[in-house]
PDB file of N, CA and C in Angstrom:
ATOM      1  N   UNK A   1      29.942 -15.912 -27.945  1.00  0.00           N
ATOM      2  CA  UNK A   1      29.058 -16.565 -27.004  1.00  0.00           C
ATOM      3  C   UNK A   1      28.971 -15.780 -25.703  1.00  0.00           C
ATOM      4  N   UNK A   2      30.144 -15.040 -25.480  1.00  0.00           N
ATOM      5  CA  UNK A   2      30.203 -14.674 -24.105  1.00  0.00           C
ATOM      6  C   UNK A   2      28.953 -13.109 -24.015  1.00  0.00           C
ATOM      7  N   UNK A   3      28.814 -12.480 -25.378  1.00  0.00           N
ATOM      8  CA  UNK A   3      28.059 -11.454 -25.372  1.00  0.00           C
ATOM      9  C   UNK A   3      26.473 -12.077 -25.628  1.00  0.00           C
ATOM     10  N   UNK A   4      25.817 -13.301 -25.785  1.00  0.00           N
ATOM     11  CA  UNK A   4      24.788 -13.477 -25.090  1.00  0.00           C
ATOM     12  C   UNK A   4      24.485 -13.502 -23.988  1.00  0.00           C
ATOM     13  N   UNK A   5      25.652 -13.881 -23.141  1.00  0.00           N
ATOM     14  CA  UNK A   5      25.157 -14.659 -21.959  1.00  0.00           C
ATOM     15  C   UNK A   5      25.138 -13.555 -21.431  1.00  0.00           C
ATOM     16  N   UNK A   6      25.955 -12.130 -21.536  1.00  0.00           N
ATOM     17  CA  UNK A   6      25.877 -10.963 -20.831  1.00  0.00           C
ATOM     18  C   UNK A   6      24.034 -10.846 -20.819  1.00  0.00           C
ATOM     19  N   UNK A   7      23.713 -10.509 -22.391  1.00  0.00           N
ATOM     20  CA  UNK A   7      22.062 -10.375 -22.908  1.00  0.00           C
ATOM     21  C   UNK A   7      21.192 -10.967 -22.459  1.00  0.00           C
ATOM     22  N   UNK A   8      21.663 -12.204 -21.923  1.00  0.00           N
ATOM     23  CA  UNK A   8      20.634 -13.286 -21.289  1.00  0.00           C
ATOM     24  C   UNK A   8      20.664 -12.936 -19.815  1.00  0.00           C
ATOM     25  N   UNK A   9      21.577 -12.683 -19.363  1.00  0.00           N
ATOM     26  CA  UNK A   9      21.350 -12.255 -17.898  1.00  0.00           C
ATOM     27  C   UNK A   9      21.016 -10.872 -17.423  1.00  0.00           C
ATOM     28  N   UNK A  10      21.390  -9.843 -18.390  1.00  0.00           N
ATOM     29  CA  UNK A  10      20.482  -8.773 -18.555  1.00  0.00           C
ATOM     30  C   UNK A  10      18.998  -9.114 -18.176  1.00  0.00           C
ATOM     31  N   UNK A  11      18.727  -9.541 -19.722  1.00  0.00           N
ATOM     32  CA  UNK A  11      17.362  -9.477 -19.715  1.00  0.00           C
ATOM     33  C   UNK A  11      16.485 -10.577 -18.779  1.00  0.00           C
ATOM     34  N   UNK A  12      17.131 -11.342 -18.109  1.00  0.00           N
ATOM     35  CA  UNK A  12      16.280 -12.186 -16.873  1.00  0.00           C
ATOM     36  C   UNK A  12      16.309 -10.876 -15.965  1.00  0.00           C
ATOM     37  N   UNK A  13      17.230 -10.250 -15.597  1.00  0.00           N
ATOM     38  CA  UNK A  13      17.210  -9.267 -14.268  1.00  0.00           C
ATOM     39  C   UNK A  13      16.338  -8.413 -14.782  1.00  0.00           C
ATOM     40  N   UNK A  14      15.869  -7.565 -16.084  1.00  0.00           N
ATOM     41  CA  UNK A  14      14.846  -7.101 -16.124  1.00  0.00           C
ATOM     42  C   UNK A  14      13.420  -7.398 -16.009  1.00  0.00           C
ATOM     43  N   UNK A  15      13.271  -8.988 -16.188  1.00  0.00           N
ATOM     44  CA  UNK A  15      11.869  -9.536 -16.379  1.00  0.00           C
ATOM     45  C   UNK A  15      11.964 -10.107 -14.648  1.00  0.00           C
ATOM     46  N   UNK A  16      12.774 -10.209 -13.618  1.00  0.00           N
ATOM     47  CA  UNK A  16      12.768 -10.071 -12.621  1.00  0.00           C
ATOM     48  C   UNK A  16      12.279  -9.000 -12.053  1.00  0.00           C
ATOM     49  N   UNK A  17      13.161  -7.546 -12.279  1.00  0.00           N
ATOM     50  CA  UNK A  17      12.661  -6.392 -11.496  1.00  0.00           C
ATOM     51  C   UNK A  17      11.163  -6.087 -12.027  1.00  0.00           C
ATOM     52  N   UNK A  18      10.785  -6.765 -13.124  1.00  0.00           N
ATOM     53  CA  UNK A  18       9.534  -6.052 -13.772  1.00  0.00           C
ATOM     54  C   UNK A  18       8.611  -6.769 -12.658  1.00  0.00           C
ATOM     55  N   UNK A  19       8.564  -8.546 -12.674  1.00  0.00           N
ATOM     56  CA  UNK A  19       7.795  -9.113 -11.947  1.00  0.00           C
ATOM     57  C   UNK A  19       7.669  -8.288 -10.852  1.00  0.00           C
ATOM     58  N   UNK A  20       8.984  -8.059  -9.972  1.00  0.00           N
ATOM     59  CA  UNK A  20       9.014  -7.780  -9.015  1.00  0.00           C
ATOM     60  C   UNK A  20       7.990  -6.317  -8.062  1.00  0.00           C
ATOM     61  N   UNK A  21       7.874  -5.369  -9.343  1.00  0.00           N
ATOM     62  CA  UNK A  21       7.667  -4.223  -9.980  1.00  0.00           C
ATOM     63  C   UNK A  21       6.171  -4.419  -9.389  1.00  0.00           C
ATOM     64  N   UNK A  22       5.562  -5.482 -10.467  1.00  0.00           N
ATOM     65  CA  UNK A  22       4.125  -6.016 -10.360  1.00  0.00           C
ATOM     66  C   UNK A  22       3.679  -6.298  -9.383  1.00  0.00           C
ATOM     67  N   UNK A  23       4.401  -7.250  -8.558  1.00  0.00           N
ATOM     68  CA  UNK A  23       3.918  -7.950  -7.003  1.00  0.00           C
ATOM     69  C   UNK A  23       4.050  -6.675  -6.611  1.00  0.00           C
ATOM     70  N   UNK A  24       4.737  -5.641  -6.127  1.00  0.00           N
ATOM     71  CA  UNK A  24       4.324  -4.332  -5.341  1.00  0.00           C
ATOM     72  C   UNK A  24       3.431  -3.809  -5.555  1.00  0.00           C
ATOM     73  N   UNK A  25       3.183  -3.678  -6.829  1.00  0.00           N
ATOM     74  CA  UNK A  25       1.639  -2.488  -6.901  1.00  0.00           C
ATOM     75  C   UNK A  25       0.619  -3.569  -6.745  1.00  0.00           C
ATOM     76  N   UNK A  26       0.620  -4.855  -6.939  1.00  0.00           N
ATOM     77  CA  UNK A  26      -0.662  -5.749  -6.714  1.00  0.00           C
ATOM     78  C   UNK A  26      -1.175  -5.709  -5.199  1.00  0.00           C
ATOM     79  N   UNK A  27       0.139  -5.349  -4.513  1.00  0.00           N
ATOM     80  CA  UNK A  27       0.280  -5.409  -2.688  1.00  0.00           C
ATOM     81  C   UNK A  27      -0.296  -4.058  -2.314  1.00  0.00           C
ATOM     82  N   UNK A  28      -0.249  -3.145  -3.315  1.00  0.00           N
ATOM     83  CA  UNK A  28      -0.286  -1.860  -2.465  1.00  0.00           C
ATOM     84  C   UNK A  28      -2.289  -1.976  -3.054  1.00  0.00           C
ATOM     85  N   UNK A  29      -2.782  -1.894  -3.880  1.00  0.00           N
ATOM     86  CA  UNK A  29      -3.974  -1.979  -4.179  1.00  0.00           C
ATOM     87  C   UNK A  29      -4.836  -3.087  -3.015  1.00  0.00           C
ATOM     88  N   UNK A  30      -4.252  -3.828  -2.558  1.00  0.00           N
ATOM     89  CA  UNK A  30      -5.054  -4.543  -1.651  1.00  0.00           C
ATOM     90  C   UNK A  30      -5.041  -4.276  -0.585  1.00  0.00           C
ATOM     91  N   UNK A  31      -4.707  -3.196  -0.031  1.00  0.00           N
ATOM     92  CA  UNK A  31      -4.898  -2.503   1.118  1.00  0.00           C
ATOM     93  C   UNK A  31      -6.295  -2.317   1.817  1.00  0.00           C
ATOM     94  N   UNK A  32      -6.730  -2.725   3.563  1.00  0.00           N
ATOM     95  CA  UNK A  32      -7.756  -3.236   3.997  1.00  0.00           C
ATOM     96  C   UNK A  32      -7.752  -1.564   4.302  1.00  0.00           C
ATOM     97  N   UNK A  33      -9.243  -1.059   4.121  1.00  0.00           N
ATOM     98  CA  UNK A  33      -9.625  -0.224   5.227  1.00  0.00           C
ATOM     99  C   UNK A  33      -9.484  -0.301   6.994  1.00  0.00           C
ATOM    100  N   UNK A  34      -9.369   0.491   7.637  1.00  0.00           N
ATOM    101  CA  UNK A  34      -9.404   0.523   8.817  1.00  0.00           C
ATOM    102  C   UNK A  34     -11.122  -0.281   9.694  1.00  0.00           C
ATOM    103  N   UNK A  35     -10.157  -1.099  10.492  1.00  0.00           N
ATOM    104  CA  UNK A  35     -11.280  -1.548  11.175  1.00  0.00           C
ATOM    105  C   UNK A  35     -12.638  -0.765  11.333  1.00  0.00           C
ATOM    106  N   UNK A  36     -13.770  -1.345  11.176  1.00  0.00           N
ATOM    107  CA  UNK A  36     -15.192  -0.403  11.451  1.00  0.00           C
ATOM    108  C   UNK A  36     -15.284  -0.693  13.135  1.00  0.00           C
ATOM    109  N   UNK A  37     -16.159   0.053  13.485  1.00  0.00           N
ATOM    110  CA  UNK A  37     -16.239   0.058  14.941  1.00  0.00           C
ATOM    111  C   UNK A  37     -15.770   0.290  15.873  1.00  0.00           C
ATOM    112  N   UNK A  38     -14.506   0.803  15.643  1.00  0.00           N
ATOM    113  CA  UNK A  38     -13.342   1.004  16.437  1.00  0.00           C
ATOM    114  C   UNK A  38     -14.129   2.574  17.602  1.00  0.00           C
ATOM    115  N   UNK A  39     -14.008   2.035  19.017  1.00  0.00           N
ATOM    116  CA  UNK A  39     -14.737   3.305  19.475  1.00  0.00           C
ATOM    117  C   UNK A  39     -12.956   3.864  20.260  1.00  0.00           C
ATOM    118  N   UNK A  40     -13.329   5.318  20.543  1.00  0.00           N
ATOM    119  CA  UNK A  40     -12.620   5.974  21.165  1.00  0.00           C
ATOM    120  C   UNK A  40     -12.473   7.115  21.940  1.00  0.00           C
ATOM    121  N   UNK A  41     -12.391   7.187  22.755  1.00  0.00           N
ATOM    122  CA  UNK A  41     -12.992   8.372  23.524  1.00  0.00           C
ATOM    123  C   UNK A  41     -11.684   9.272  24.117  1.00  0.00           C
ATOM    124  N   UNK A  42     -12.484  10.444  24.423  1.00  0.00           N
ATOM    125  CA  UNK A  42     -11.304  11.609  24.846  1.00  0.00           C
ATOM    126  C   UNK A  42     -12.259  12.421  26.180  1.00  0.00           C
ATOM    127  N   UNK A  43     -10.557  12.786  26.623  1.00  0.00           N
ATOM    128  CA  UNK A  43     -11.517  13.310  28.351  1.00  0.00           C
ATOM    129  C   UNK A  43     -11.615  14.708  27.924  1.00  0.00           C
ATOM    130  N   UNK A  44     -11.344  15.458  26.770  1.00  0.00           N
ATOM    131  CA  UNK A  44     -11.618  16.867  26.524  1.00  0.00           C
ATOM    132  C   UNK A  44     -13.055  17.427  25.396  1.00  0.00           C
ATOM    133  N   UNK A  45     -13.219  17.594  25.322  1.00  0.00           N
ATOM    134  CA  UNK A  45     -14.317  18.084  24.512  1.00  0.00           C
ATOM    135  C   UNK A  45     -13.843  17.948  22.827  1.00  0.00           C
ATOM    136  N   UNK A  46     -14.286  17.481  21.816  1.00  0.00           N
ATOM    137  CA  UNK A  46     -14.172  17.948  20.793  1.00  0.00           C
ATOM    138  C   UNK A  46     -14.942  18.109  19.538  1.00  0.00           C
ATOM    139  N   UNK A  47     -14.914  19.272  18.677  1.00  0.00           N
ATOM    140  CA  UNK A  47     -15.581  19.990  18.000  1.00  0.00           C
ATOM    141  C   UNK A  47     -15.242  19.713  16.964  1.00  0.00           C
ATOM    142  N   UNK A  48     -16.561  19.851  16.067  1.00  0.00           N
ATOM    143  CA  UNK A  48     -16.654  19.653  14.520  1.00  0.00           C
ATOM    144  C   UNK A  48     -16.841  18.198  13.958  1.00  0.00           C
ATOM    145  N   UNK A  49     -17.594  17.450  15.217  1.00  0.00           N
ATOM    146  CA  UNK A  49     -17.638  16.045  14.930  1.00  0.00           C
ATOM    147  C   UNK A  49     -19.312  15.886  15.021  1.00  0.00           C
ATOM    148  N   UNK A  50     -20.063  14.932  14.337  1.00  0.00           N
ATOM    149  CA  UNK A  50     -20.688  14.482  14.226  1.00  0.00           C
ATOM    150  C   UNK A  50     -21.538  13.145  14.506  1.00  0.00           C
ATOM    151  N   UNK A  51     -22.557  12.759  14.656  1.00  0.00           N
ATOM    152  CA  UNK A  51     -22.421  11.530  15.539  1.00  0.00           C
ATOM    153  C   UNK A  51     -23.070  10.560  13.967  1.00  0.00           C
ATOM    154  N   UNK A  52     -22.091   9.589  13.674  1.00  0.00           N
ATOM    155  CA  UNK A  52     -22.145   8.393  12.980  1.00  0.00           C
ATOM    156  C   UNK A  52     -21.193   9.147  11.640  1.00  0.00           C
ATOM    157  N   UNK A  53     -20.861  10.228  11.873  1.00  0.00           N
ATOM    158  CA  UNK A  53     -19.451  10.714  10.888  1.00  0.00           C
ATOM    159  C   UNK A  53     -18.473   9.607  10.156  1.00  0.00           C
ATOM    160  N   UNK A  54     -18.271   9.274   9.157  1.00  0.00           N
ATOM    161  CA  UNK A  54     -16.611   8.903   9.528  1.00  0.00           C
ATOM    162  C   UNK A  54     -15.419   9.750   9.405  1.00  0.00           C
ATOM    163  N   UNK A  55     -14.786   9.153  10.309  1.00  0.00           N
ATOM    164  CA  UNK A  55     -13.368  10.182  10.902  1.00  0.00           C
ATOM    165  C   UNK A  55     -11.924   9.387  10.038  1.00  0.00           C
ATOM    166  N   UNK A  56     -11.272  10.399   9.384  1.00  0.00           N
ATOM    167  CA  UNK A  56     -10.073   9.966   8.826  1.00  0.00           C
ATOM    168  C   UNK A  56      -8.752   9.880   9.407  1.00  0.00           C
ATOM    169  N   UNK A  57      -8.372   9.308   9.926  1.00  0.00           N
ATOM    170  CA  UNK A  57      -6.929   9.408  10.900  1.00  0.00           C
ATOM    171  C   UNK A  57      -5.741   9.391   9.720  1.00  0.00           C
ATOM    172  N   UNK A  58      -5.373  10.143  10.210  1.00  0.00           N
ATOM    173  CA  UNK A  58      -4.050  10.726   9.284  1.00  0.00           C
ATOM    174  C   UNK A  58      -4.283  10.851   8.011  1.00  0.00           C
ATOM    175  N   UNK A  59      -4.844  11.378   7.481  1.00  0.00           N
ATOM    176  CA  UNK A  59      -5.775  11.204   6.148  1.00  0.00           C
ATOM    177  C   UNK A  59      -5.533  10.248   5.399  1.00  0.00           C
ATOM    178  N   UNK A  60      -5.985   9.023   6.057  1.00  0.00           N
ATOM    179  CA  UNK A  60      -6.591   7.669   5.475  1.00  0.00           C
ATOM    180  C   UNK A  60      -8.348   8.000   5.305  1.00  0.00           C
TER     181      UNK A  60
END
């Protein structure tokens, strides 16, 4: 008896980490884009920009 209960609690901690597994990648796929509209300005000049571009910050 005692070598089920090892098997049985095994296999809950695997169907745990699996769930667990799942809720992360379900979390990471729902990731919001960055706010639209966001304005920002700089007191130096800068080049290679475009006007109505979108700009990737940190390559997002």
């Amino acid at each position: 008896m005692e070598n089920k209960s090892h098997a049985l609690a095994a296999g809950a901690s695997v169907l745990a980490m699996l769930a667990l597994f799942d809720w992360i990648g379900r979390m990471a796929d729902t990731r919001q884009p960055c706010i639209a509209g966001v304005r920002t300005s700089s007191p130096e000049a800068v080049t290679g920009l475009q006007p109505q571009a979108s700009v990737r910050y940190k390559g997002r």
